[in-house]
N, C-alpha and C. Protein backbone atom coordinates (compact mmCIF):
# COMPACT_ATOMS: atom_id res chain seq x y z
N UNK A 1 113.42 97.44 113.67
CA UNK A 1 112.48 97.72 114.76
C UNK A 1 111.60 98.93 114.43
N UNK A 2 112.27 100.13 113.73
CA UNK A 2 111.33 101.21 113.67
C UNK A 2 110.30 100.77 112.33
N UNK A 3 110.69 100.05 111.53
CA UNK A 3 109.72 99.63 110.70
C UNK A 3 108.54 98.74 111.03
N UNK A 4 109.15 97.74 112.02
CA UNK A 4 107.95 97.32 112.54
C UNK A 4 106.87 97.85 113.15
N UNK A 5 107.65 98.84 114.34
CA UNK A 5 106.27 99.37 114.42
C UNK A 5 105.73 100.38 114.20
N UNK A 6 106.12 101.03 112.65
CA UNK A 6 105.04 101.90 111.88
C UNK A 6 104.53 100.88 111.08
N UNK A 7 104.79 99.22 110.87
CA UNK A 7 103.60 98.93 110.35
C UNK A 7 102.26 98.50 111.45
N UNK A 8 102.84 97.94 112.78
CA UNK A 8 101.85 97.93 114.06
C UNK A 8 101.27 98.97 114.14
N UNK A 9 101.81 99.98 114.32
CA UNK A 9 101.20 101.69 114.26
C UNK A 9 100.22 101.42 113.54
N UNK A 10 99.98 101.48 112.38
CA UNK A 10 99.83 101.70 110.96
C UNK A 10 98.17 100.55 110.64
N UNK A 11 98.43 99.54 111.36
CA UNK A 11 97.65 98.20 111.51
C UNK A 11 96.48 98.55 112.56
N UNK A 12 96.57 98.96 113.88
CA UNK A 12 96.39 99.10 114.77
C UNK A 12 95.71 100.56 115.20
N UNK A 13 96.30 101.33 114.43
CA UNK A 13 95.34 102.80 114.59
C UNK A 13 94.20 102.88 113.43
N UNK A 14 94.35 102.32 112.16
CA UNK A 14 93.85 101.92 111.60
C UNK A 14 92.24 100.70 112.33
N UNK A 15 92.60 100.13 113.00
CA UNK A 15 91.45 99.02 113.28
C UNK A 15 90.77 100.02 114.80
N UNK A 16 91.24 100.51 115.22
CA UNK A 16 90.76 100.88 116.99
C UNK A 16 90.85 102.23 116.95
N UNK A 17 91.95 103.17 115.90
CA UNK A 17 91.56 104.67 116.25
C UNK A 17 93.10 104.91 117.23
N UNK A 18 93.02 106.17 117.39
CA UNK A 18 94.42 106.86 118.18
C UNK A 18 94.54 106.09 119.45
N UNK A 19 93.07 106.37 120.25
CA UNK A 19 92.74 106.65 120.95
C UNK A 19 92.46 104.72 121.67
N UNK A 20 92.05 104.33 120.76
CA UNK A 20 92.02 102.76 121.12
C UNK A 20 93.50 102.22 120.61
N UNK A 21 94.18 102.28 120.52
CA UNK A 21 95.58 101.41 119.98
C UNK A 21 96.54 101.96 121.07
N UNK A 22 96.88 101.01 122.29
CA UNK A 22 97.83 101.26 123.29
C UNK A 22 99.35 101.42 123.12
N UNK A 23 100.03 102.14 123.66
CA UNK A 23 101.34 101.97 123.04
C UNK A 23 102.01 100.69 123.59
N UNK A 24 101.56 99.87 124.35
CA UNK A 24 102.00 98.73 124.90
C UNK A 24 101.49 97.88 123.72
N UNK A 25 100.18 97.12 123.26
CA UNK A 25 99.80 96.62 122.37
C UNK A 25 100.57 97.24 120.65
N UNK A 26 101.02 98.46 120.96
CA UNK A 26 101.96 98.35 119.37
C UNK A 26 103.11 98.16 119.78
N UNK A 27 103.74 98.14 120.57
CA UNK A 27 104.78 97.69 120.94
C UNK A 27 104.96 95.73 121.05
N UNK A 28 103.64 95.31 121.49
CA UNK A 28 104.18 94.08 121.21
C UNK A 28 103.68 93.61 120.52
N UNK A 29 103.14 93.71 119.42
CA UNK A 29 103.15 93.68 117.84
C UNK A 29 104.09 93.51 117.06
N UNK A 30 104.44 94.67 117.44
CA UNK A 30 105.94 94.87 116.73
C UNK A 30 107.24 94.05 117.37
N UNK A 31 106.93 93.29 118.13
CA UNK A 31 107.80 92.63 119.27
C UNK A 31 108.90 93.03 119.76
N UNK A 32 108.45 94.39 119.57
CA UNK A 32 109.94 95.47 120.56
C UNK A 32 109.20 95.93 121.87
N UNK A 33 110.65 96.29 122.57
CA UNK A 33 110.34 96.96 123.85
C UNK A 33 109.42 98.32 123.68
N UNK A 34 108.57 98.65 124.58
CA UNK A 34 108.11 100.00 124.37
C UNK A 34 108.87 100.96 124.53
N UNK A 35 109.66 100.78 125.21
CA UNK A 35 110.51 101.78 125.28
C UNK A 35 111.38 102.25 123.74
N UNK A 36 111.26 101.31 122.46
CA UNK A 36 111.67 101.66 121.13
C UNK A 36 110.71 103.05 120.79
N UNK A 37 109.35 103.22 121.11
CA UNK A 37 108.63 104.30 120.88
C UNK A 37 108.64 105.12 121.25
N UNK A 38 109.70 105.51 122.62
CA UNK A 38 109.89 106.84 122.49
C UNK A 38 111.58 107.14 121.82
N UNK A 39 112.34 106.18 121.72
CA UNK A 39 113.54 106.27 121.00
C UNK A 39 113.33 106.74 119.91
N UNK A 40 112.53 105.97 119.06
CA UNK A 40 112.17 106.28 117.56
C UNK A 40 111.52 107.77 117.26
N UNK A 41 110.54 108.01 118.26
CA UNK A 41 109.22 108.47 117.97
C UNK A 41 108.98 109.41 119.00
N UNK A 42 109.71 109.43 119.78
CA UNK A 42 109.14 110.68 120.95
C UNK A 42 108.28 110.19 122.19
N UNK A 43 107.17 109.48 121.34
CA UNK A 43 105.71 108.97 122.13
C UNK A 43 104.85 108.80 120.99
N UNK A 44 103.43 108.19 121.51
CA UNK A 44 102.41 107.45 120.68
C UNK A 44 102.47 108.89 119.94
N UNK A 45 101.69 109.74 120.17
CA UNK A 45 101.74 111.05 119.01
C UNK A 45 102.95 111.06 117.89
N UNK A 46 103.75 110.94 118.28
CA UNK A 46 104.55 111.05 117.37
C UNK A 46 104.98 110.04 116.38
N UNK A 47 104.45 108.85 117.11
CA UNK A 47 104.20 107.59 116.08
C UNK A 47 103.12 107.81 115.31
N UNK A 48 102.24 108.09 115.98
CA UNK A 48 101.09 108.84 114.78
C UNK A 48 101.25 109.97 113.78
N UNK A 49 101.60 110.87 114.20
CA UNK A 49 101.94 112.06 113.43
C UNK A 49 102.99 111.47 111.88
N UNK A 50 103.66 110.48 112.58
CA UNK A 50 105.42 110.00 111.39
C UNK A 50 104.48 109.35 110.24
N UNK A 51 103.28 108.53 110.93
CA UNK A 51 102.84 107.82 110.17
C UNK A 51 101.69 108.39 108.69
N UNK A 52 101.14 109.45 109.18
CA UNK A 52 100.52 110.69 108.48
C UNK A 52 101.72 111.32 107.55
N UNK A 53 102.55 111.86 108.05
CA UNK A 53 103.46 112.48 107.19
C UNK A 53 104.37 111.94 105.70
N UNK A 54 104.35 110.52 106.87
CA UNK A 54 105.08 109.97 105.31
C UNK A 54 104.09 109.29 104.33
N UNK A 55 103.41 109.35 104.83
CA UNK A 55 101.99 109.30 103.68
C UNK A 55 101.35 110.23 102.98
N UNK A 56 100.91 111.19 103.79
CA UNK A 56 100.30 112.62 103.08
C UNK A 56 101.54 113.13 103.04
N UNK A 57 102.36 114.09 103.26
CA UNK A 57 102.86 114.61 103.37
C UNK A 57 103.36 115.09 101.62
N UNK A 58 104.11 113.65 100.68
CA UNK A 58 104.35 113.53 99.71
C UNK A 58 103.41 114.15 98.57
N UNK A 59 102.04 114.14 99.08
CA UNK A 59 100.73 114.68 97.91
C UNK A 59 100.95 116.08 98.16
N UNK A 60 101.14 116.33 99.63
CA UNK A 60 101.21 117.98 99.43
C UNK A 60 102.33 118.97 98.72
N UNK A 61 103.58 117.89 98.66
CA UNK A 61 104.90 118.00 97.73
C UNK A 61 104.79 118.17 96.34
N UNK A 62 103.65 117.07 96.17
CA UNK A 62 103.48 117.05 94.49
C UNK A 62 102.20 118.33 94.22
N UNK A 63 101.47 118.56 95.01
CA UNK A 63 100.87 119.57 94.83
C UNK A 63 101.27 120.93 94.88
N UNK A 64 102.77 121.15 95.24
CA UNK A 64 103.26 122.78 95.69
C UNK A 64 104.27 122.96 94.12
N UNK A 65 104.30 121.47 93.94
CA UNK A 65 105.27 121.24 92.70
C UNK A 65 104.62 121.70 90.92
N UNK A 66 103.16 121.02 91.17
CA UNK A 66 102.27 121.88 90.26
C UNK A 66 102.09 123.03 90.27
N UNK A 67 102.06 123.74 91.15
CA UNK A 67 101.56 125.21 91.52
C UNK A 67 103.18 126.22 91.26
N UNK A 68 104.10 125.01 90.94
CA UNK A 68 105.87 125.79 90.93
C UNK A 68 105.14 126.74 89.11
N UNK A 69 105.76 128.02 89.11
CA UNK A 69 105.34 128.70 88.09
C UNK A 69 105.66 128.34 86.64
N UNK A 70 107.04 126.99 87.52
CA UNK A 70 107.65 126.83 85.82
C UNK A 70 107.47 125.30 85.68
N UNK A 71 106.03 124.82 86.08
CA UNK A 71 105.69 123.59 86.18
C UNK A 71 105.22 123.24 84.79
N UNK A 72 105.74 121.98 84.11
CA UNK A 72 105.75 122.28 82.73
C UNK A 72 104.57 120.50 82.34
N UNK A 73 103.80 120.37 83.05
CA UNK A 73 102.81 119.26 83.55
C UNK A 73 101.71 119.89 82.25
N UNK A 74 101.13 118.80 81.95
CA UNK A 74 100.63 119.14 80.83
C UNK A 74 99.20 119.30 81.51
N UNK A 75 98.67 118.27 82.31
CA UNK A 75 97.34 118.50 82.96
C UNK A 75 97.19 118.50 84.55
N UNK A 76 97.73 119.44 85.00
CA UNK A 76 98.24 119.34 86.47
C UNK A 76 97.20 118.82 87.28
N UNK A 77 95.70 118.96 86.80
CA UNK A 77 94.59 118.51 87.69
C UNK A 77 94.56 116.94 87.57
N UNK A 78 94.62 116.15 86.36
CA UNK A 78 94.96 114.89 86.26
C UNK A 78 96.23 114.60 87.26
N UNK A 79 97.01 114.99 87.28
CA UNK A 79 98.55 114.92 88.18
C UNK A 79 98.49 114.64 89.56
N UNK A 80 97.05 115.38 89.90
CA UNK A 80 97.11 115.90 91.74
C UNK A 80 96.25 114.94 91.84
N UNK A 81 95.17 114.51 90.74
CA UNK A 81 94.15 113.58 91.21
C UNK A 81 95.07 112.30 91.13
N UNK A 82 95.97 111.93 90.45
CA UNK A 82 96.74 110.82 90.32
C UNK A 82 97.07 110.28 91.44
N UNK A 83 98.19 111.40 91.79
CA UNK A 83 98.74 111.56 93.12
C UNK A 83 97.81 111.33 94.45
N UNK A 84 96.71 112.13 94.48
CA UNK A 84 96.26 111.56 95.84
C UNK A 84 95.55 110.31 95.91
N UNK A 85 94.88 109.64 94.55
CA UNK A 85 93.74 108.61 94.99
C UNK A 85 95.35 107.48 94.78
N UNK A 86 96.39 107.80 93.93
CA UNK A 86 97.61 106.65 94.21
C UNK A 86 97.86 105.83 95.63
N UNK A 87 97.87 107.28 96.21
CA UNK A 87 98.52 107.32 98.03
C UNK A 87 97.39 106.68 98.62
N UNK A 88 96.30 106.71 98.37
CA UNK A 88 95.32 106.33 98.85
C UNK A 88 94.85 104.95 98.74
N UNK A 89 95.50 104.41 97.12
CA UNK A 89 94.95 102.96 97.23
C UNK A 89 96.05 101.98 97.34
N UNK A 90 97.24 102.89 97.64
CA UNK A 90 98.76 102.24 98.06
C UNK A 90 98.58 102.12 99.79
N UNK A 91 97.96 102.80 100.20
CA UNK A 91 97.69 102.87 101.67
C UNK A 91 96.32 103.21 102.36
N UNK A 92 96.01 101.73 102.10
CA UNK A 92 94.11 101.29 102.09
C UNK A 92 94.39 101.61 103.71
N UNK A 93 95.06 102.19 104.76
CA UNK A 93 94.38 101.85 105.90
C UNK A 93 94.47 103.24 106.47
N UNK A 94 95.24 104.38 105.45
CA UNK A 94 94.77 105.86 105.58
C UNK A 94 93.38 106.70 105.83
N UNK A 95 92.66 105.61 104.96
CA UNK A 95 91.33 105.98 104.60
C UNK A 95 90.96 105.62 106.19
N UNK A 96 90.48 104.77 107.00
CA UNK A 96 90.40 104.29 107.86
C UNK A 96 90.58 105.45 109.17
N UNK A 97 92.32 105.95 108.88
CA UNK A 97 92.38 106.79 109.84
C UNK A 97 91.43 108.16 109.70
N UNK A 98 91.23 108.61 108.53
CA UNK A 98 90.76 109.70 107.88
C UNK A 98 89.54 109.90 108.56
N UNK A 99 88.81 108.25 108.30
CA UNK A 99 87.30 108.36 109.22
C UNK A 99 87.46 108.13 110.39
N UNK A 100 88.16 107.55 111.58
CA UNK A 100 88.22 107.41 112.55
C UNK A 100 88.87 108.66 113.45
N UNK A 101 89.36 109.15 113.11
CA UNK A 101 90.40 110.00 113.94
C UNK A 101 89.99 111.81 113.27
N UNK A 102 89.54 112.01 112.27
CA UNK A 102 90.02 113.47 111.59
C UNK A 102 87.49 113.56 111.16
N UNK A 103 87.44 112.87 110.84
CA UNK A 103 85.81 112.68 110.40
C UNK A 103 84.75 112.64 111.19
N UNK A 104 85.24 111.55 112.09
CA UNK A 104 84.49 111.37 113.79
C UNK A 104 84.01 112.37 114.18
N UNK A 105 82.85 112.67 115.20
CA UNK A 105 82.80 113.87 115.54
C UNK A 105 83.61 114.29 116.76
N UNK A 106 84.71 113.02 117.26
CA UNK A 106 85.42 113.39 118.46
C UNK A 106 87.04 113.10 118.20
N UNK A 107 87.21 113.53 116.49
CA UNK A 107 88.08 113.29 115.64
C UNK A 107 89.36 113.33 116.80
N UNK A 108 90.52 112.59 117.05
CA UNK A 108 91.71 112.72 118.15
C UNK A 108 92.40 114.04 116.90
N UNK A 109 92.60 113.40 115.56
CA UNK A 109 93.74 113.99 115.19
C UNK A 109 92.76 115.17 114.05
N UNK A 110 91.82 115.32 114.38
CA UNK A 110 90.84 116.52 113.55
C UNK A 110 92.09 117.80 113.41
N UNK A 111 92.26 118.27 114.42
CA UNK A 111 92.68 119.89 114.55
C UNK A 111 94.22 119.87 113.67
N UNK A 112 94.63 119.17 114.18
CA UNK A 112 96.28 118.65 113.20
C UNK A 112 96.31 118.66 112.44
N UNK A 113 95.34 117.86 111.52
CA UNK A 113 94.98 117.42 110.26
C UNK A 113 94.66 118.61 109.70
N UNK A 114 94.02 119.80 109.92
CA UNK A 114 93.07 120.60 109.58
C UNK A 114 94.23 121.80 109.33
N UNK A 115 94.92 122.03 110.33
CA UNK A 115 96.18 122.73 109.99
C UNK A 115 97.37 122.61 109.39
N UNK A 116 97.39 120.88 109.28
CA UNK A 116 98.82 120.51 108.60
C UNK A 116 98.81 120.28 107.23
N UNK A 117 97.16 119.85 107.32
CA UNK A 117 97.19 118.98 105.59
C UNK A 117 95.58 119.44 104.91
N UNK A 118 94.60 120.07 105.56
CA UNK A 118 93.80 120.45 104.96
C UNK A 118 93.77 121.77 104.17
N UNK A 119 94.09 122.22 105.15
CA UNK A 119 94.22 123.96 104.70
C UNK A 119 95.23 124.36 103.69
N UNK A 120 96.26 123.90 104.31
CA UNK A 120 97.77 124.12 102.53
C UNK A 120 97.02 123.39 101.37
N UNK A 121 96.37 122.21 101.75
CA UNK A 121 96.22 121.20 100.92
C UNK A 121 94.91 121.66 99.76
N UNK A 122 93.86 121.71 100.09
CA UNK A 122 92.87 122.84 100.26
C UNK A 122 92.93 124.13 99.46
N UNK A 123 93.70 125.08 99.87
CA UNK A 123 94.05 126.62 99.23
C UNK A 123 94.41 126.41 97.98
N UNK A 124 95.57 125.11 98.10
CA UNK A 124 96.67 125.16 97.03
C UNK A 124 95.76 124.45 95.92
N UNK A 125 94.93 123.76 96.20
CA UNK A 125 93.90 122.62 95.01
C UNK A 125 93.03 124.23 94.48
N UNK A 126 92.60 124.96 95.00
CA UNK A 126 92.15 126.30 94.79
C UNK A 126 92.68 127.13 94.09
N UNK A 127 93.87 127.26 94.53
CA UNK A 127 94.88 128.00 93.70
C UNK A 127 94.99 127.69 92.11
N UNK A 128 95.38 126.17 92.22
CA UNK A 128 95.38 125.24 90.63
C UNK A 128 94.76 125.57 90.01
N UNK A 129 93.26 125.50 90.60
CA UNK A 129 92.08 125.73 89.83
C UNK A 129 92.47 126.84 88.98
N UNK A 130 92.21 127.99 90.13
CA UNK A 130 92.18 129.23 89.20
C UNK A 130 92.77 129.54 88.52
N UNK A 131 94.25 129.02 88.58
CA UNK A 131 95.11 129.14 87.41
C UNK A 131 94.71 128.76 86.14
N UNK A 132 93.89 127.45 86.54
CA UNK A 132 93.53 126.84 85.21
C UNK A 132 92.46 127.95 84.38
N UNK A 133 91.76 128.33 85.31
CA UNK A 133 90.82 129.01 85.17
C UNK A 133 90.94 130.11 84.30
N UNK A 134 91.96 130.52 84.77
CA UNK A 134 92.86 131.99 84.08
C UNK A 134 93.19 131.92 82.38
N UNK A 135 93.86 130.20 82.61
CA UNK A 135 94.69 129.92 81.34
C UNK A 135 93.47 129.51 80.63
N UNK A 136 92.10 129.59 80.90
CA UNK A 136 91.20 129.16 79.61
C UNK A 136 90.99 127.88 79.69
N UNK A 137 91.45 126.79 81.09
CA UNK A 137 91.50 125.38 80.70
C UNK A 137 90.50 125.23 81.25
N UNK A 138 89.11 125.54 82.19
CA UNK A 138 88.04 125.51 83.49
C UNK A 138 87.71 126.75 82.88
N UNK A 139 86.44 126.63 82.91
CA UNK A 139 85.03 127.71 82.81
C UNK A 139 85.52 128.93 83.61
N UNK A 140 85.08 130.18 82.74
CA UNK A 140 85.33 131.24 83.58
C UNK A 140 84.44 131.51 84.68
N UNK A 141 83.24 131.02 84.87
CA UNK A 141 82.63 131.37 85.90
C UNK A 141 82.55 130.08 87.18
N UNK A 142 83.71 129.95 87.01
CA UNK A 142 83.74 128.40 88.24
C UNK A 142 84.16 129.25 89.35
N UNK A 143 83.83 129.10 90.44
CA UNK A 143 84.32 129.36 91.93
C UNK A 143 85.37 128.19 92.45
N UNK A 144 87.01 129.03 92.34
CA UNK A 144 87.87 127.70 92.59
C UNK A 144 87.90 127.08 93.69
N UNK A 145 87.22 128.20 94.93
CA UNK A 145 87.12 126.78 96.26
C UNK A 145 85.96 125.91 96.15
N UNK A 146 85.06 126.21 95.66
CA UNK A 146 83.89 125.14 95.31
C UNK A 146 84.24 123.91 94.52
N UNK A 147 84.79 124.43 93.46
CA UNK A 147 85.64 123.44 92.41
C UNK A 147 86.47 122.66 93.48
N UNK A 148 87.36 123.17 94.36
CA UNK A 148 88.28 122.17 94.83
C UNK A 148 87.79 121.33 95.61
N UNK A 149 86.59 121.77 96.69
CA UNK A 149 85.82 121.06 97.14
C UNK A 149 84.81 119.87 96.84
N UNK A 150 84.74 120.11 95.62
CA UNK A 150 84.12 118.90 94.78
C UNK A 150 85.22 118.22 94.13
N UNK A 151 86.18 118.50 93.75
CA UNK A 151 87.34 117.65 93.03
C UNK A 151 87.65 116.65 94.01
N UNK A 152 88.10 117.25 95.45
CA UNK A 152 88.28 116.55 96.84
C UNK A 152 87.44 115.55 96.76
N UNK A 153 86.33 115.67 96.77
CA UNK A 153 85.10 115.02 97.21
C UNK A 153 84.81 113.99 96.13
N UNK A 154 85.27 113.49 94.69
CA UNK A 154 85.52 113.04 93.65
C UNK A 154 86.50 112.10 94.41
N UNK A 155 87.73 112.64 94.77
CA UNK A 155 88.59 111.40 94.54
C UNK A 155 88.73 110.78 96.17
N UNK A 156 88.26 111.45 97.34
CA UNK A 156 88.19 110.79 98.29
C UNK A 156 87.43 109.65 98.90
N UNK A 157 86.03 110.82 98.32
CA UNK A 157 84.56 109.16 98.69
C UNK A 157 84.74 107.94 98.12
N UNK A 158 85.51 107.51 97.26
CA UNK A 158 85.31 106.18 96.96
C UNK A 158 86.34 105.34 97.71
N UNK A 159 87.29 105.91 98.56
CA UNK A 159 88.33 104.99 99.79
C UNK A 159 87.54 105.22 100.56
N UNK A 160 86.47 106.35 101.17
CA UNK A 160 86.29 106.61 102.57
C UNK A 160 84.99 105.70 102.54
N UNK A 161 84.33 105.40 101.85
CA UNK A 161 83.17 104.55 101.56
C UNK A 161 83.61 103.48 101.80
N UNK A 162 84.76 103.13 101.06
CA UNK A 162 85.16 101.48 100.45
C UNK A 162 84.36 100.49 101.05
N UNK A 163 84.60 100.53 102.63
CA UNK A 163 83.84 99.08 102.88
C UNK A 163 82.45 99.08 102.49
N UNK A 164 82.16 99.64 102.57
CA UNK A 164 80.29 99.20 101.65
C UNK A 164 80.33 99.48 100.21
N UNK A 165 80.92 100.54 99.57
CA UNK A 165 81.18 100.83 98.29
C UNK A 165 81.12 99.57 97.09
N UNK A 166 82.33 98.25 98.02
CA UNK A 166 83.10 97.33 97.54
C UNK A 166 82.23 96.40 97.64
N UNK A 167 81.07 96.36 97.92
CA UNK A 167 80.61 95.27 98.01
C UNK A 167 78.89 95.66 97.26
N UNK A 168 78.67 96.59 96.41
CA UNK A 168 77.77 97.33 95.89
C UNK A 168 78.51 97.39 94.44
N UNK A 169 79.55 97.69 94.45
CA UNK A 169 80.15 98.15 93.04
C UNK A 169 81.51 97.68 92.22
N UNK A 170 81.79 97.39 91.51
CA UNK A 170 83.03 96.90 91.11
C UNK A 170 84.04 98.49 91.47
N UNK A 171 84.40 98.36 92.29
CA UNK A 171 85.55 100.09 92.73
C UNK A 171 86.76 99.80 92.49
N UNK A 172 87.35 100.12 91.49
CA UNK A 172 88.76 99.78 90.92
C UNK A 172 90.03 100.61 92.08
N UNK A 173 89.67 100.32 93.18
CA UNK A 173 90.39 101.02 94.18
C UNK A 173 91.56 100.59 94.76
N UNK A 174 92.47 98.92 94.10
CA UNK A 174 93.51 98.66 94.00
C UNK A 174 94.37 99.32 93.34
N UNK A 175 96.22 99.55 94.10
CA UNK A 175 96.53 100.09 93.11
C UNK A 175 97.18 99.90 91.24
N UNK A 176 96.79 98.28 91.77
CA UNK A 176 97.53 97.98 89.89
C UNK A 176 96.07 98.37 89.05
N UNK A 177 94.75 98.97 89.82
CA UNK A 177 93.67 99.09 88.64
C UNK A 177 93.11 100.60 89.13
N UNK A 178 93.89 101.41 90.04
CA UNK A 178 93.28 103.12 90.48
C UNK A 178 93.44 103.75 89.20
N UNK A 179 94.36 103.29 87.79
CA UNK A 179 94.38 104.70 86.60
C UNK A 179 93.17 104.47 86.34
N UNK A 180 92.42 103.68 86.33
CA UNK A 180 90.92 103.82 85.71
C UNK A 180 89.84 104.40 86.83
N UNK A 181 90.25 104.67 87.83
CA UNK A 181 89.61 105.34 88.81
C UNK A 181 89.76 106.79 88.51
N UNK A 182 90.94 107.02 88.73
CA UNK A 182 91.32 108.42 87.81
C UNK A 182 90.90 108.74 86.98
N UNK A 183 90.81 107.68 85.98
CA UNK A 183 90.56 108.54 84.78
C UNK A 183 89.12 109.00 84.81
N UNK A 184 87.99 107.90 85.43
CA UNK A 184 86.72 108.32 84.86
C UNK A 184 86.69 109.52 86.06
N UNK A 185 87.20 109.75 87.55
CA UNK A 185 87.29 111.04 88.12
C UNK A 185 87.31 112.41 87.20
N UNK A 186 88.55 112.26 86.59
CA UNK A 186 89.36 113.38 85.93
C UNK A 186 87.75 113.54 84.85
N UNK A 187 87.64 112.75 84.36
CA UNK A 187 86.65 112.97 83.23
C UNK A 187 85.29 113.62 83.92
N UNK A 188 84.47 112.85 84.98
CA UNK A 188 84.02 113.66 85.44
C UNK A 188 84.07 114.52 85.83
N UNK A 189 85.17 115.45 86.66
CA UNK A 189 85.08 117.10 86.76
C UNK A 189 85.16 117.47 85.97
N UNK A 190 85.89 117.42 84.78
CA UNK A 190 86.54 117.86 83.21
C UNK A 190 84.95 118.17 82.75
N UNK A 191 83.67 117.40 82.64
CA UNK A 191 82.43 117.68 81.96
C UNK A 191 81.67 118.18 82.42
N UNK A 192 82.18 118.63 83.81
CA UNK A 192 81.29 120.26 84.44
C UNK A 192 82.19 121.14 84.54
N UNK A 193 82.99 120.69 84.83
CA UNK A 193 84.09 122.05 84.79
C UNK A 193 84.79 122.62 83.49
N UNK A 194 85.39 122.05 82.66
CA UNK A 194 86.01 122.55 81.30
C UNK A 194 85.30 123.16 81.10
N UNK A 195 86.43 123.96 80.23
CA UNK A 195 86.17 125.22 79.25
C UNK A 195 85.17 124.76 78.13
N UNK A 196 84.20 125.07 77.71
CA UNK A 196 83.74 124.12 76.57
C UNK A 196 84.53 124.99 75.08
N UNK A 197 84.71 124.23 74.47
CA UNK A 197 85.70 124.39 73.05
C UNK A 197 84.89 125.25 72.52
N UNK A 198 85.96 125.96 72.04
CA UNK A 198 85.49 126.97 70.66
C UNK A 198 84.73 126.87 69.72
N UNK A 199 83.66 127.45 69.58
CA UNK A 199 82.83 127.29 68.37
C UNK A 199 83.24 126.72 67.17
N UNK A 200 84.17 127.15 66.73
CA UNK A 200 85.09 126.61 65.32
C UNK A 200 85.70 125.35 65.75
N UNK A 201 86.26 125.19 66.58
CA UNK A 201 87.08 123.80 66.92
C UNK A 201 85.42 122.81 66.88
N UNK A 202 84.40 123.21 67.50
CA UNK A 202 83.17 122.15 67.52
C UNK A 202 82.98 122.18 65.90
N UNK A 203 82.50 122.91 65.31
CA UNK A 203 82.22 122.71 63.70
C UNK A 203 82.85 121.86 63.46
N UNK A 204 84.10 122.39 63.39
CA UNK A 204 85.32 121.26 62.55
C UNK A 204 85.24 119.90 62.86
N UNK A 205 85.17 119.59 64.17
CA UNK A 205 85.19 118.44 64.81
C UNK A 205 83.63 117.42 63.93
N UNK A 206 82.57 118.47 64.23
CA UNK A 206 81.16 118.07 63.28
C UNK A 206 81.71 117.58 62.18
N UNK A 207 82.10 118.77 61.09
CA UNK A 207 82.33 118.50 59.60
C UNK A 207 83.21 117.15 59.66
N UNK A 208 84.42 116.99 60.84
CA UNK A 208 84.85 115.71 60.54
C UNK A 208 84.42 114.26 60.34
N UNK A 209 83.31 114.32 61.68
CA UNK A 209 83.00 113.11 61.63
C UNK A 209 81.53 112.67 60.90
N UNK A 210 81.23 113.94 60.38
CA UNK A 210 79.86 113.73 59.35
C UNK A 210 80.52 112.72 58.34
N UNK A 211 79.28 111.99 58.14
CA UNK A 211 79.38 111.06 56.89
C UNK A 211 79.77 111.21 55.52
């Protein structure tokens, strides 16, 4: 029963918004009593909120996990971009809530969102940066909240678009074909942002592939 209706939840806030999806109509969806939603769940909020968490919640895990000091990840920015556009094309109807509820200008779940999962979420993509920044891997003169703000903005617009995106572009936004979404992401920030290589490492690289 509680699975059913976080996928009614899930179906249903997704198509109508917080604010349009009744707790009576997810309730008989799910073909349980309503009264299962506050057993499970407290109330509709809290069916909403469960349903956010166990979705985002996990990216912000893998992101506190990069930022651990003895994180031994070889390209942690590839890692986080992995991680979120994964969650994202494992759960095509996130995107949905993202614009309906948090984007809107009468967003229901804006302020929540903004405190639960933007701001940690946010700082900590900032934080990365500069680390990278530090270690020589990103340009020394990058600004890491700008950087994170465009990294964001890299791997989100192409779910939050999707429905017109998908019908304009081949968008590898399934998840048995998102590593190639990633990758050309990762590659694009990597060719404004990286460090550009050492003078000597470029020679060498020249002398190699000269004829």
């Amino acid at each position: 029963m509680r699975e059913a209706l976080l996928d009614s939840g899930r179906r249903l806030f997704a198509a109508h918004g917080y604010a349009g999806a009744s707790l009576r109509r997810i309730a008989r969806e799910a073909g349980v009593n309503p009264a299962m939603v506050h057993y499970y769940f407290g109330d509709k909020r809290g069916l909403y909120r469960h349903i956010f968490e166990e979705t985002a919640a996990p990216v912000l895990t893998r992101l506190r996990r990069l930022l651990f000091a003895g994180s031994t990840e070889r390209d942690p920015i590839r890692a986080f971009v992995a991680s979120l556009m994964g969650t994202l094309a494992a759960a095509p109807w996130l995107a949905a809530l993202l614009t309906r509820d948090v984007l809107a200008p009468d967003g229901e779940y804006r302020e929540e969102f903004v405190r639960t999962y933007a701001v940690p979420g946010g700082s900590g993509l900032a934080e990365l940066i500069a680390r990278e920044v530090s270690a020589g891997r990103l340009r020394a003169d990058l600004d890491p909240e700008l950087a994170a703000l465009s990294l964001m903005s890299l791997a989100l617009h192409p779910f939050l678009a999707l429905p017109v995106a998908r019908r304009v572009f081949d968008v590898p936004a399934e998840p048995a074909r998102v590593a190639r979404l990633v990758d050309h992401t990762v590659r694009l920030f990597y060719s404004g942002a990286g460090a550009p290589a050492p003078l000597g490492a470029f020679i060498v690289t020249q002398e190699e592939t000269a004829p």
